[in-house]
C-alpha atoms as a PDB file:
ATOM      1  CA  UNK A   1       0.000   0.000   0.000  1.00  0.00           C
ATOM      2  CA  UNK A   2       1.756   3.404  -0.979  1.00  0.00           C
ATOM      3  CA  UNK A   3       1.356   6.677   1.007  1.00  0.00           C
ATOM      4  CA  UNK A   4      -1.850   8.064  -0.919  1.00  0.00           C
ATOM      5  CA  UNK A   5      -3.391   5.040  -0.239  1.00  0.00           C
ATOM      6  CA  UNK A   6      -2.445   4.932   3.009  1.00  0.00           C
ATOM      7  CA  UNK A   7      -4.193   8.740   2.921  1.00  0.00           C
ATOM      8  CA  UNK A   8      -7.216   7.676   1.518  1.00  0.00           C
ATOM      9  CA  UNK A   9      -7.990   5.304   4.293  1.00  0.00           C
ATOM     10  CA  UNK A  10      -7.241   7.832   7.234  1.00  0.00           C
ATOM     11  CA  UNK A  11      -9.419  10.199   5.644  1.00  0.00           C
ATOM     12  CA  UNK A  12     -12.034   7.746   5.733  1.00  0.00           C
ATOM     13  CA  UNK A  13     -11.661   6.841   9.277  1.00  0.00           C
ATOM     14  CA  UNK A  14     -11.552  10.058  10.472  1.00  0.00           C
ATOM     15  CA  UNK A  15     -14.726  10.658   8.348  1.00  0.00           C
ATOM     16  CA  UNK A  16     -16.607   7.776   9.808  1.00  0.00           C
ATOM     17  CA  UNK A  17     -15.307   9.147  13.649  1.00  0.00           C
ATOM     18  CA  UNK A  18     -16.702  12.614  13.033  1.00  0.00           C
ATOM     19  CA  UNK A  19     -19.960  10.787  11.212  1.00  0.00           C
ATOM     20  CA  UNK A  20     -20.434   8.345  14.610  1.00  0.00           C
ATOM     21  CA  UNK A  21     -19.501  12.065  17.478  1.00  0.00           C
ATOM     22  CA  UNK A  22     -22.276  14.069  15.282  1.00  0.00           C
ATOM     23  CA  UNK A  23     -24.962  11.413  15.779  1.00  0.00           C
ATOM     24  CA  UNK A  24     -23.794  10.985  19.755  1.00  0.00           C
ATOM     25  CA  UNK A  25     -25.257  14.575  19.845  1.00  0.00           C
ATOM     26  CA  UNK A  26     -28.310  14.154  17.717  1.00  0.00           C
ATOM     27  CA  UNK A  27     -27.028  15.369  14.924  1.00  0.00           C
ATOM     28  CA  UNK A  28     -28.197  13.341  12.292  1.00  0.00           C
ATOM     29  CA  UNK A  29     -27.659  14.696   9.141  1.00  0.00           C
ATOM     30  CA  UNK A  30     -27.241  11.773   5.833  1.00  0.00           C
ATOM     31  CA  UNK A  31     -24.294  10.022   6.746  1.00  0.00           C
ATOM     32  CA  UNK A  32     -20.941  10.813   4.787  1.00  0.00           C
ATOM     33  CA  UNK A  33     -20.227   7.972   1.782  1.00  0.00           C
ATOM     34  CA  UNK A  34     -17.078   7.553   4.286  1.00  0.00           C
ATOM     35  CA  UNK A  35     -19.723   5.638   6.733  1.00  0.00           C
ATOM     36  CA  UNK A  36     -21.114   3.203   5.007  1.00  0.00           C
ATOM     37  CA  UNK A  37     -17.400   1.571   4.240  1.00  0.00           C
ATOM     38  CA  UNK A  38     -15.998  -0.886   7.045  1.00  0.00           C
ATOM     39  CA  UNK A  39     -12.580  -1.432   7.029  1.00  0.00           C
ATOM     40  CA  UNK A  40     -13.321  -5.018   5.681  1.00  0.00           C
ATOM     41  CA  UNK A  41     -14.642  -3.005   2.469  1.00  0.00           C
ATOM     42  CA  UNK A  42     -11.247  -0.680   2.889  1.00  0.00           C
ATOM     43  CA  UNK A  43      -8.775  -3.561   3.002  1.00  0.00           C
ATOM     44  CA  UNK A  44     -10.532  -5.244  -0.415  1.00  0.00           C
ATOM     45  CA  UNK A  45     -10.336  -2.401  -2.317  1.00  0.00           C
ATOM     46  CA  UNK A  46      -6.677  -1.692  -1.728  1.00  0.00           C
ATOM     47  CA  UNK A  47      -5.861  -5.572  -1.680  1.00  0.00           C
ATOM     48  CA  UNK A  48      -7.560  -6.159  -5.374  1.00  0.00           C
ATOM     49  CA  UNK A  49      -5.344  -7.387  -8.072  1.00  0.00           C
ATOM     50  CA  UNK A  50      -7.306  -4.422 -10.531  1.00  0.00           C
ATOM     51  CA  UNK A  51      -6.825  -1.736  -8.147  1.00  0.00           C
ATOM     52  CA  UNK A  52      -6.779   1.381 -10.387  1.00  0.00           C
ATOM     53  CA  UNK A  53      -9.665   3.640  -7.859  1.00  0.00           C
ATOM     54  CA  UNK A  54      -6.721   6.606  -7.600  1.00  0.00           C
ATOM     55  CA  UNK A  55      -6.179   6.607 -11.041  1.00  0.00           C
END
């Protein structure tokens, strides 16, 4: 996995942390596509043979 991947993937987490402290307050605005991928989904797209999402 190279650095922008590696990117990619924090910016995602931290996504899905802000998504999970803004409903803790009620805030419950459509979640952020960042949300709705576990890091199960994370690790198969950056472990695919095909990989070319960056490109």
């Amino acid at each position: 996995m190279d650095n922008q991947e590696k990117r990619f993937i924090n910016q995602i987490r931290s996504i899905k942390k802000w998504d999970s402290e803004l409903q803790k307050v009620g805030i419950t605005n459509q979640p952020s596509y960042g949300s709705c991928l576990t890091e199960t989904d994370l690790q198969e797209i950056f472990s695919h043979p095909k990989r070319n999402i960056m490109e």
